[in-house]
PDB file of N, CA and C in Angstrom:
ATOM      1  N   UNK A   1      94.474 114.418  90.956  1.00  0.00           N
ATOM      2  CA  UNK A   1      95.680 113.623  90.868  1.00  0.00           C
ATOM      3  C   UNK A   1      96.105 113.190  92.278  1.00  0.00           C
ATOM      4  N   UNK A   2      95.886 112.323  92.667  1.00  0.00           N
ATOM      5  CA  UNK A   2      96.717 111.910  93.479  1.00  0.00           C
ATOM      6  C   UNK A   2      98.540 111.337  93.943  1.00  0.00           C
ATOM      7  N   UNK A   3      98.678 111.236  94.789  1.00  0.00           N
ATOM      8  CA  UNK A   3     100.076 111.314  94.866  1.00  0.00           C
ATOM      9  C   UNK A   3     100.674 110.104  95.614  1.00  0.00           C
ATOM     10  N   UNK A   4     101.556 109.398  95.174  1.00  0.00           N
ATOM     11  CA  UNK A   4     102.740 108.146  95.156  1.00  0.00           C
ATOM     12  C   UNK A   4     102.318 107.384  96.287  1.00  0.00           C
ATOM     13  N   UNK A   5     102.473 108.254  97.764  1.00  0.00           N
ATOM     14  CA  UNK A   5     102.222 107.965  98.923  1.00  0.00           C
ATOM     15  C   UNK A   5     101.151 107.433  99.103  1.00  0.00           C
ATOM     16  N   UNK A   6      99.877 108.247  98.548  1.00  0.00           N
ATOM     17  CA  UNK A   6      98.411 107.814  98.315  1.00  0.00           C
ATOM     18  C   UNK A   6      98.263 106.797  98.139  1.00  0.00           C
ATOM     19  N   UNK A   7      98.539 106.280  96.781  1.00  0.00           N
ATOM     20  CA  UNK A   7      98.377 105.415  96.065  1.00  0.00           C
ATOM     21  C   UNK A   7      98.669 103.943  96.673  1.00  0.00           C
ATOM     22  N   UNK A   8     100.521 104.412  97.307  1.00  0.00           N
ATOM     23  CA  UNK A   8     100.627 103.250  98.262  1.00  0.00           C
ATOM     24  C   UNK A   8      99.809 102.917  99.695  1.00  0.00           C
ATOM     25  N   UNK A   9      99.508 103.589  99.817  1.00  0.00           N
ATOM     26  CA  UNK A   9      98.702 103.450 100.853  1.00  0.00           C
ATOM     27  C   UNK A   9      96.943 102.756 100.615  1.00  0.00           C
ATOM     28  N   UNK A  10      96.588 103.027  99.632  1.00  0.00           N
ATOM     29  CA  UNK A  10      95.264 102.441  99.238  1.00  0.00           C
ATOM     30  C   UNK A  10      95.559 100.907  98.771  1.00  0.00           C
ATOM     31  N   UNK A  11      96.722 100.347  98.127  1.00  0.00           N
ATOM     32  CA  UNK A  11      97.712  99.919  97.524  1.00  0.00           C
ATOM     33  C   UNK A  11      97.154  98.594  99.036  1.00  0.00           C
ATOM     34  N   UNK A  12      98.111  98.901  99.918  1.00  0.00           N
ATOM     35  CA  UNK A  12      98.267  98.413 101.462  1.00  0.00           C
ATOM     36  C   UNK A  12      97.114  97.897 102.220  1.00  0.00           C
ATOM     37  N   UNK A  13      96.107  99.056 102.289  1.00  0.00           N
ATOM     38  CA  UNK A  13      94.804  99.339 103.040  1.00  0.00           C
ATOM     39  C   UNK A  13      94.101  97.860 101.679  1.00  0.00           C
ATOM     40  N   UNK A  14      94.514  97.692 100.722  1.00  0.00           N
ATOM     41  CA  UNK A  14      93.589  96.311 100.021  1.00  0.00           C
ATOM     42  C   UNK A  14      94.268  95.204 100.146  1.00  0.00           C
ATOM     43  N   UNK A  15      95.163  95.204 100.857  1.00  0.00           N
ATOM     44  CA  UNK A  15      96.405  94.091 100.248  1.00  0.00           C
ATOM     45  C   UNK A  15      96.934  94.058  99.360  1.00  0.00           C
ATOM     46  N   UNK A  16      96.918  94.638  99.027  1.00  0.00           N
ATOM     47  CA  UNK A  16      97.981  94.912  97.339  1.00  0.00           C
ATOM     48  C   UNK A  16      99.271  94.888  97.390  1.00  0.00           C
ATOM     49  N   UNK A  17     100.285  93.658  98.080  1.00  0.00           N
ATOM     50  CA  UNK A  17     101.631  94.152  98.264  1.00  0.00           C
ATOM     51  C   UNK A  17     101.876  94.389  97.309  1.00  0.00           C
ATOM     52  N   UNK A  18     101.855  93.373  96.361  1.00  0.00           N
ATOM     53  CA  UNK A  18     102.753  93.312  95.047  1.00  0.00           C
ATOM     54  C   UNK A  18     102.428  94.951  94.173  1.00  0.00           C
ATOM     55  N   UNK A  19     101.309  95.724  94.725  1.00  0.00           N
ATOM     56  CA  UNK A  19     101.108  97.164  94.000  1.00  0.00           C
ATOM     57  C   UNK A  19     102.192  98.153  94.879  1.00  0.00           C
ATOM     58  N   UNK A  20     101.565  97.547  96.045  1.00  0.00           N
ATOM     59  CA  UNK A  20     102.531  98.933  97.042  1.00  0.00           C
ATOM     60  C   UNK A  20     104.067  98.693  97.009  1.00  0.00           C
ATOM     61  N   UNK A  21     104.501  97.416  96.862  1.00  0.00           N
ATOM     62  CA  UNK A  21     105.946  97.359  96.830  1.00  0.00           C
ATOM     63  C   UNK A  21     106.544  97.570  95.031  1.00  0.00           C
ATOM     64  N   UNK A  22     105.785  97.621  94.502  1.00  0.00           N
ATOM     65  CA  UNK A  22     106.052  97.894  93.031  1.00  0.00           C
ATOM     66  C   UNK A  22     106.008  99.787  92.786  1.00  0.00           C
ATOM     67  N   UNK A  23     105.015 100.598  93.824  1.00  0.00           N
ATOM     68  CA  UNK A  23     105.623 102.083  93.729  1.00  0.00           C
ATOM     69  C   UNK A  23     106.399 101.945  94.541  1.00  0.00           C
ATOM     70  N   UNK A  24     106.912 101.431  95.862  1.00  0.00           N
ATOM     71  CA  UNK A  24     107.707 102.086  96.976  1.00  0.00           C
ATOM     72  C   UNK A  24     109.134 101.788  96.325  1.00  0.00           C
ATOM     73  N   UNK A  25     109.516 100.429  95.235  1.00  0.00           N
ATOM     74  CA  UNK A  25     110.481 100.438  94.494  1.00  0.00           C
ATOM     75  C   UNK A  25     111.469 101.576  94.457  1.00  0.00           C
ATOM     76  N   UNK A  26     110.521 102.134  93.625  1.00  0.00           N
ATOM     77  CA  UNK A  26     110.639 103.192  92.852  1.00  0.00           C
ATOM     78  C   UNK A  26     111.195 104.710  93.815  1.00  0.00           C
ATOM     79  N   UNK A  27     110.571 104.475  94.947  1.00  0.00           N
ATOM     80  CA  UNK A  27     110.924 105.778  95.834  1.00  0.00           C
ATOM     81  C   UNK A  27     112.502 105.917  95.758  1.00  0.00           C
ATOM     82  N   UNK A  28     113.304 107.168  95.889  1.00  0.00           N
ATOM     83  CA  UNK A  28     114.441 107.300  95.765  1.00  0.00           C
ATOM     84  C   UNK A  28     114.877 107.140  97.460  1.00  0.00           C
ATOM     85  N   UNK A  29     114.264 107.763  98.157  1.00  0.00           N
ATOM     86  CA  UNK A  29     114.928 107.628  99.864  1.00  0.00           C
ATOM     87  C   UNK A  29     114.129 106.716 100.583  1.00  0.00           C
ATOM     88  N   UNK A  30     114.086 105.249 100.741  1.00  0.00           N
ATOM     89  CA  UNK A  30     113.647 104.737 101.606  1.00  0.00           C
ATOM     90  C   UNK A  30     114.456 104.230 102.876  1.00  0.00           C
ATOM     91  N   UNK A  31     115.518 104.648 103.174  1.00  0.00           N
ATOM     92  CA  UNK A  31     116.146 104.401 104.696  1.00  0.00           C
ATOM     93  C   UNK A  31     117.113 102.981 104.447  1.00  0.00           C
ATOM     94  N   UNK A  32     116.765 102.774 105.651  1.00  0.00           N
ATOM     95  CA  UNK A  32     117.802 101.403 105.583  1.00  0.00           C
ATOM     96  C   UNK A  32     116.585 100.467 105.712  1.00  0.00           C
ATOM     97  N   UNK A  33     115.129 100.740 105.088  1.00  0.00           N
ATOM     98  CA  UNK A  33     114.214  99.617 104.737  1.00  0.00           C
ATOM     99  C   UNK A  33     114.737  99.402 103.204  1.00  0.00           C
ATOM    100  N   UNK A  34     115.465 100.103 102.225  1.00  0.00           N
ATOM    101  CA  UNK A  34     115.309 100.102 100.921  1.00  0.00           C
ATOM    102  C   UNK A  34     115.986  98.740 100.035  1.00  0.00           C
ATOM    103  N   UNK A  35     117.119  98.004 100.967  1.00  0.00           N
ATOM    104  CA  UNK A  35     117.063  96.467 100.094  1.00  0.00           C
ATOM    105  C   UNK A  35     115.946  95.342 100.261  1.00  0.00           C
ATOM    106  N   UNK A  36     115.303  95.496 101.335  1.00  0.00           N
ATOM    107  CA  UNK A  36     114.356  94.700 101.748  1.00  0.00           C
ATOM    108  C   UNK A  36     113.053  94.742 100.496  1.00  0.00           C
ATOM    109  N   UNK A  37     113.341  96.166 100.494  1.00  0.00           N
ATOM    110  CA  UNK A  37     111.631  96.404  99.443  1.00  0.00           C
ATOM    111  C   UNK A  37     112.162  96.076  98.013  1.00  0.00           C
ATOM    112  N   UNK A  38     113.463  96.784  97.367  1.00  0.00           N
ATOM    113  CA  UNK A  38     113.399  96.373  96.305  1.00  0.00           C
ATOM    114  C   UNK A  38     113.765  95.090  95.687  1.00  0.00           C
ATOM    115  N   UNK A  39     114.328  94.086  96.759  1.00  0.00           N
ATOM    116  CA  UNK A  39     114.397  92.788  96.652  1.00  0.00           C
ATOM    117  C   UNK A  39     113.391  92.458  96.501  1.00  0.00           C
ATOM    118  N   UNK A  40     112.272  92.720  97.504  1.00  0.00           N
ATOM    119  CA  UNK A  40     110.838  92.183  97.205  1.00  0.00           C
ATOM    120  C   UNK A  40     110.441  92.448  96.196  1.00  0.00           C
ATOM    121  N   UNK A  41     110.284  93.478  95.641  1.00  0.00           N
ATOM    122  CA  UNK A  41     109.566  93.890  94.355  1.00  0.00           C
ATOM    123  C   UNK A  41     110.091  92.931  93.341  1.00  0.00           C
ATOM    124  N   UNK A  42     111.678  92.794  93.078  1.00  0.00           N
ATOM    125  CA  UNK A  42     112.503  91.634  92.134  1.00  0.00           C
ATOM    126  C   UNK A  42     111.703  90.448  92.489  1.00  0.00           C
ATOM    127  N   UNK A  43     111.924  90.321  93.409  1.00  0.00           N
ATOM    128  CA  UNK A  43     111.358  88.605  94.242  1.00  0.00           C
ATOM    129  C   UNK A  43     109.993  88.132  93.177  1.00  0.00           C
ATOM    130  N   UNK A  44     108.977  89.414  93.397  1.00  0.00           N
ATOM    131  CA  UNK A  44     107.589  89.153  92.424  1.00  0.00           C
ATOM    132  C   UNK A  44     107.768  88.805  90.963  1.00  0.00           C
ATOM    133  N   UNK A  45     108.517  89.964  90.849  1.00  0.00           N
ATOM    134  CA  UNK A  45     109.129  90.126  89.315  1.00  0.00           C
ATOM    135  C   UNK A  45     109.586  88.876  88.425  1.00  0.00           C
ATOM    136  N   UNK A  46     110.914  88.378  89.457  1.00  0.00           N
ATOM    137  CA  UNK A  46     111.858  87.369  88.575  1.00  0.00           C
ATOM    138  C   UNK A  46     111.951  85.992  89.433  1.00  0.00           C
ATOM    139  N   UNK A  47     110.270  85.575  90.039  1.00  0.00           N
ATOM    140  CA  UNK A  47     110.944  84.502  91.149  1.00  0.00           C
ATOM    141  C   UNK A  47     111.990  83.338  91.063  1.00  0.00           C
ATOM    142  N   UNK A  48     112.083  83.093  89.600  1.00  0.00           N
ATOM    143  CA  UNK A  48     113.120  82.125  89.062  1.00  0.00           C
ATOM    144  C   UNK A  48     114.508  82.254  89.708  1.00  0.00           C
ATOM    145  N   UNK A  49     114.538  83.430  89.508  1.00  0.00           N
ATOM    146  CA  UNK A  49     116.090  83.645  89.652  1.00  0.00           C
ATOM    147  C   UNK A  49     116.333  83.681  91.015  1.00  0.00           C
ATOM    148  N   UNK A  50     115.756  83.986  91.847  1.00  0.00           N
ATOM    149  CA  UNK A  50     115.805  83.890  93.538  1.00  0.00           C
ATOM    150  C   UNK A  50     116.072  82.963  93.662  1.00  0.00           C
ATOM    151  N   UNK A  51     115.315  81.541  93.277  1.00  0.00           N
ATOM    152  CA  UNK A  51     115.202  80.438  93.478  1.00  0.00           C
ATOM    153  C   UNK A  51     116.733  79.744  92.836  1.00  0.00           C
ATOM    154  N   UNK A  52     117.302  80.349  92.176  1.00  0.00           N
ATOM    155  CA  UNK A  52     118.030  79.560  91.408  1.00  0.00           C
ATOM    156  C   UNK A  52     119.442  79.936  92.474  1.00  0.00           C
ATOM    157  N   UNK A  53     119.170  81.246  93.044  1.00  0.00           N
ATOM    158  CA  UNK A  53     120.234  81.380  93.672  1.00  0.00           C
ATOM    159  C   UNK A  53     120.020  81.003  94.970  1.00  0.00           C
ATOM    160  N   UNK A  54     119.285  80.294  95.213  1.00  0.00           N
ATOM    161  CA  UNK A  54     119.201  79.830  96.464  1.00  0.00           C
ATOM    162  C   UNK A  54     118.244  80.467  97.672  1.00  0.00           C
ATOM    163  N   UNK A  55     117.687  81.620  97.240  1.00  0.00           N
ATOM    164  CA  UNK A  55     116.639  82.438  98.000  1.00  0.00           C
ATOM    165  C   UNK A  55     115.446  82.203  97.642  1.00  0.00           C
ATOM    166  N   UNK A  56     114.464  82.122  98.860  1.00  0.00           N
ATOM    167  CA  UNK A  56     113.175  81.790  98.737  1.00  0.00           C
ATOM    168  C   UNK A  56     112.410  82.922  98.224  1.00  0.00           C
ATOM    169  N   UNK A  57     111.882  83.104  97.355  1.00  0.00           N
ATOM    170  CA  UNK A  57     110.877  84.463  97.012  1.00  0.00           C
ATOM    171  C   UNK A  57     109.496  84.456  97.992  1.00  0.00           C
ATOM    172  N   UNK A  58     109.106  83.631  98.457  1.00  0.00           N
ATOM    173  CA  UNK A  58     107.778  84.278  99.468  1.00  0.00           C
ATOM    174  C   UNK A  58     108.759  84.636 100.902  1.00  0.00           C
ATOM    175  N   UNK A  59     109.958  84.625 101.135  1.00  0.00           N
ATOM    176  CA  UNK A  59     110.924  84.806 102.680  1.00  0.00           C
ATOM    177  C   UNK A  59     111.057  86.478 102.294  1.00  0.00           C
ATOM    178  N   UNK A  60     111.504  86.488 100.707  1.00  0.00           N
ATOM    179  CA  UNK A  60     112.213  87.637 100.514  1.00  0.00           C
ATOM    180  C   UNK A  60     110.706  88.567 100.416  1.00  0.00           C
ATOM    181  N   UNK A  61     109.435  88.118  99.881  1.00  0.00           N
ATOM    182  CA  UNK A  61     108.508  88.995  99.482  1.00  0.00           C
ATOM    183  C   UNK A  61     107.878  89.283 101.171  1.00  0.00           C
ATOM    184  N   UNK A  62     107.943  88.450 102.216  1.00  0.00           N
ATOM    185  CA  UNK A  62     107.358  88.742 103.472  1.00  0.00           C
ATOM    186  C   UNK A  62     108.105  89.782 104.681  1.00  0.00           C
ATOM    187  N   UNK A  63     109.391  90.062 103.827  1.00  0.00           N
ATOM    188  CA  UNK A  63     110.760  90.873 104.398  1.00  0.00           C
ATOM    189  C   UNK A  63     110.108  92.158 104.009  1.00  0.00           C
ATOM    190  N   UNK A  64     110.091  92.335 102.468  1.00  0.00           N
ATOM    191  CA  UNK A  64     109.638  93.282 102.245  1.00  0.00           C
ATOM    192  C   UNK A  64     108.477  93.834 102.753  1.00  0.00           C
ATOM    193  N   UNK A  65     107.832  93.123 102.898  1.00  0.00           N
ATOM    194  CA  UNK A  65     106.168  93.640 102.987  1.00  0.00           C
ATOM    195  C   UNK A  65     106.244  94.294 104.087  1.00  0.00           C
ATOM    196  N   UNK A  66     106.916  93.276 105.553  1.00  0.00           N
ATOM    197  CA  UNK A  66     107.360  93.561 107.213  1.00  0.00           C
ATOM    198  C   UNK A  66     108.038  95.404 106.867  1.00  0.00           C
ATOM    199  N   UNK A  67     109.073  95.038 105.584  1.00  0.00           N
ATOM    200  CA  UNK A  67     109.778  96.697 105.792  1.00  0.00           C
ATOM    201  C   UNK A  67     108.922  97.766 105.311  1.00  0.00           C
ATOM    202  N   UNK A  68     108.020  97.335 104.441  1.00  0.00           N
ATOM    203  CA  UNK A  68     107.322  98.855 103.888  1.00  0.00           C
ATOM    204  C   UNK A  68     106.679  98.937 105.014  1.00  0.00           C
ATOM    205  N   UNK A  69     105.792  97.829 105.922  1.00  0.00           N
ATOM    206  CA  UNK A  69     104.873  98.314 106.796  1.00  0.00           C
ATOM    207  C   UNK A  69     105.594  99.077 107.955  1.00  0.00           C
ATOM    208  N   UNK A  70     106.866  98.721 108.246  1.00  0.00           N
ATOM    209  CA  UNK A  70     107.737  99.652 109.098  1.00  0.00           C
ATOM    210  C   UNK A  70     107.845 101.005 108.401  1.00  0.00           C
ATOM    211  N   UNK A  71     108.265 101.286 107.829  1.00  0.00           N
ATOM    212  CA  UNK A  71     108.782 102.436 106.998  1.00  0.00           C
ATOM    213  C   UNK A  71     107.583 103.457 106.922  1.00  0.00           C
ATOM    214  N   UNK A  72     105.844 102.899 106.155  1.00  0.00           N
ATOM    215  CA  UNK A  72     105.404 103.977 106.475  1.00  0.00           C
ATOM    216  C   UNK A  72     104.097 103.845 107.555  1.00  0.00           C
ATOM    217  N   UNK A  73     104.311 102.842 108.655  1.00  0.00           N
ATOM    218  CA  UNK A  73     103.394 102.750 109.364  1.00  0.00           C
ATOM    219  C   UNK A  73     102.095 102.181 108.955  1.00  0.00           C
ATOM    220  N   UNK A  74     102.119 101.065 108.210  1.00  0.00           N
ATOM    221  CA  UNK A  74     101.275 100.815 107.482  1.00  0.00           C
ATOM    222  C   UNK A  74     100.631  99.443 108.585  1.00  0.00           C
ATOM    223  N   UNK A  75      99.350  99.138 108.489  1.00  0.00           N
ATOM    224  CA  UNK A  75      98.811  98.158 109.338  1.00  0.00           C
ATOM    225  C   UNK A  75      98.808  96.899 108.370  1.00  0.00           C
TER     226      UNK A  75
END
């Protein structure tokens, strides 16, 4: 069994944002990276609605991506 962190990280190491920001969601303590990511994750999710409110979903999905790679040192 592997574990959350793992996962995101293999997740990352392929490019997989849309995988790695879809577990890091989910993490309960991500810092003051944590609106960045779960916006992103929405952003993938519901791009309509970003758009409708006036936010770009690839601005908001490249925020995120910038914060998970801060958060866990990810290349």
């Amino acid at each position: 069994m592997t574990t959350k962190i793992a996962q995101l990280r293999d997740c990352a190491s392929a490019q997989d944002w849309r995988g790695a920001l879809r577990i890091a969601a989910r993490f309960p303590s991500l810092g003051e990276h944590k609106a960045e990511i779960v916006r992103a994750h929405e952003a993938y999710s519901n791009p309509g609605f970003y758009r409708q409110i006036g936010r770009d979903p690839d601005e908001l999905i490249a925020a995120g991506v910038a914060a998970l790679k801060a958060r866990y040192r990810l290349a």
